[in-house]
Protein backbone atom coordinates (compact mmCIF):
# COMPACT_ATOMS: atom_id res chain seq x y z
CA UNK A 1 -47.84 -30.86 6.57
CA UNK A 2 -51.09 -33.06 7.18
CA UNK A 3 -50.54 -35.80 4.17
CA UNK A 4 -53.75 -37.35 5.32
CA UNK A 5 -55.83 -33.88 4.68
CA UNK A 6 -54.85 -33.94 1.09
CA UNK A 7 -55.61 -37.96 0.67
CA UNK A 8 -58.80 -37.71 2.26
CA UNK A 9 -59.38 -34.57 -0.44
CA UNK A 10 -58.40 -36.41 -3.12
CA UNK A 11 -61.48 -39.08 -1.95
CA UNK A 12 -63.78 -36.97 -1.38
CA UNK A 13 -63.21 -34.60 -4.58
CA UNK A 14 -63.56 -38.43 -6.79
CA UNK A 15 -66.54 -39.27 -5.19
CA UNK A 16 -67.94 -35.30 -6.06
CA UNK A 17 -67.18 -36.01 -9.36
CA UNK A 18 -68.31 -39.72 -9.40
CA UNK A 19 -71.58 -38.39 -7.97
CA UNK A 20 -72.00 -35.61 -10.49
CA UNK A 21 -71.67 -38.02 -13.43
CA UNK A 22 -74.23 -40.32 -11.95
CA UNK A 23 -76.64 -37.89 -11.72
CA UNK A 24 -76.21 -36.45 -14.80
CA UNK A 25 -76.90 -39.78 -16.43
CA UNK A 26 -72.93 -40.54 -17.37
CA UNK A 27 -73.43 -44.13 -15.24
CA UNK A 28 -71.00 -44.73 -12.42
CA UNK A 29 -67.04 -44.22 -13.88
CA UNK A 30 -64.59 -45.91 -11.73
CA UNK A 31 -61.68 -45.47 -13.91
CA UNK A 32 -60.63 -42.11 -14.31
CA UNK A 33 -58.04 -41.41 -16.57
CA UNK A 34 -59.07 -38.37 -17.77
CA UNK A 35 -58.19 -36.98 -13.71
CA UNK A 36 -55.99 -38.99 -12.18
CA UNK A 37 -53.08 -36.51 -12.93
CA UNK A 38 -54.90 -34.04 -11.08
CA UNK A 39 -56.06 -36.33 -7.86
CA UNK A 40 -52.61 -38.27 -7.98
CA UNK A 41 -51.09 -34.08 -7.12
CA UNK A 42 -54.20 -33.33 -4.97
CA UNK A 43 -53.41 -36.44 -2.59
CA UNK A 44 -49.44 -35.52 -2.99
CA UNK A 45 -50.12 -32.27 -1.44
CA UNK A 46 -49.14 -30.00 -4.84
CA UNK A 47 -52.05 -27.42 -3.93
CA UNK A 48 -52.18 -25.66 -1.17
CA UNK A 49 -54.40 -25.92 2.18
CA UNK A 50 -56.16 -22.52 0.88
CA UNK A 51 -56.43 -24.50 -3.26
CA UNK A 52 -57.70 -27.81 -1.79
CA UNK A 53 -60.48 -26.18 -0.17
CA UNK A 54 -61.08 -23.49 -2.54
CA UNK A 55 -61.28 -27.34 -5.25
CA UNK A 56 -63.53 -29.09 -3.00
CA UNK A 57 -66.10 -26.33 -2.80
CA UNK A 58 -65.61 -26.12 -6.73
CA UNK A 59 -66.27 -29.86 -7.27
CA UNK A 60 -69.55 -29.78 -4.46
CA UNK A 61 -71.14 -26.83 -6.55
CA UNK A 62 -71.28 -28.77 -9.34
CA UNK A 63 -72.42 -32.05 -7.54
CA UNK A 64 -75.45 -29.59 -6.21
CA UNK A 65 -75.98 -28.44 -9.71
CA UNK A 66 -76.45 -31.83 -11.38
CA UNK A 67 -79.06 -32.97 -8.87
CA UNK A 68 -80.44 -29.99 -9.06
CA UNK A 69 -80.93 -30.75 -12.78
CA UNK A 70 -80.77 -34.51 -12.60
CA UNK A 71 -83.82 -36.67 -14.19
CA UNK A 72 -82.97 -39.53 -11.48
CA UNK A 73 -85.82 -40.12 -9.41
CA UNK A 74 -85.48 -38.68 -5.63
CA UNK A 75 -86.40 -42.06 -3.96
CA UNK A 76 -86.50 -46.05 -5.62
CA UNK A 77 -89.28 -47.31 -7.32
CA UNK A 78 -90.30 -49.96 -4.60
CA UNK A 79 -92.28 -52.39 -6.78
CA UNK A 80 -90.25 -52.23 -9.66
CA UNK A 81 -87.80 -53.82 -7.40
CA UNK A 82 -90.35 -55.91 -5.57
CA UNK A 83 -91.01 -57.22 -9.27
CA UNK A 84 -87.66 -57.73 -10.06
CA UNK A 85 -86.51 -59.94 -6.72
CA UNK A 86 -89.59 -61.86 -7.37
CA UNK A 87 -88.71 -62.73 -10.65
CA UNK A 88 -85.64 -63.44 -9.78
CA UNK A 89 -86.17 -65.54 -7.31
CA UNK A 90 -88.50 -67.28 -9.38
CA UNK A 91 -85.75 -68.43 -11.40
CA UNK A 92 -84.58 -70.29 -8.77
CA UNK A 93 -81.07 -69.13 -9.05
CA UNK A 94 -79.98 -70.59 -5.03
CA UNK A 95 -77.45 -67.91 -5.08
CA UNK A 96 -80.24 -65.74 -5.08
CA UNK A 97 -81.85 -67.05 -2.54
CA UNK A 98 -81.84 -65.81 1.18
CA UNK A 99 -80.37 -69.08 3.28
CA UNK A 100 -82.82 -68.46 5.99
CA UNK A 101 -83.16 -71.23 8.95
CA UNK A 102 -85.67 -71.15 11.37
């Protein structure tokens, strides 16, 4: 039995779920409690080959429909964030600051 198939499983069904809750607005939930039963017997290898990959393209379905349905913008706001480094930088915090020598 391939213990690495169901670890690597376990990751990548988290991060499905971590990326379904971001993009449903939820924020970005680290701690899961509420699953960790579940992934703690996904990455022990209690579901079969046939379960784990019947699961993953479960948990990717949903992932699809959130951004599907997300409100997130497709691509960064690029002066927002140019606003928000100057201002920072403006503050003059030197950890901030690139340490550029030339």
């Amino acid at each position: 039995m391939d213990t690495q198939l169901f670890k690597h499983a376990m990751h990548l069904i988290r991060l499905l779920m971590t990326g379904t809750d971001i993009l449903a607005g939820k924020g970005i939930i680290t701690n899961r409690k509420a699953e960790r039963e579940f992934l703690m017997d996904l990455r022990n290898g209690k579901y079969s080959f046939e379960q784990v990959f019947k699961l993953t393209d479960e948990y990717q379905e949903r992932f699809e429909k959130a951004a599907e349905a997300t409100v997130l913008q497709f691509e960064p706001n690029m002066e927002d964030i140019e606003r928000l480094l100057i201002s920072l930088y403006e503050v003059g915090d030197s950890t901030l600051t690139p340490n550029i020598t030339i």
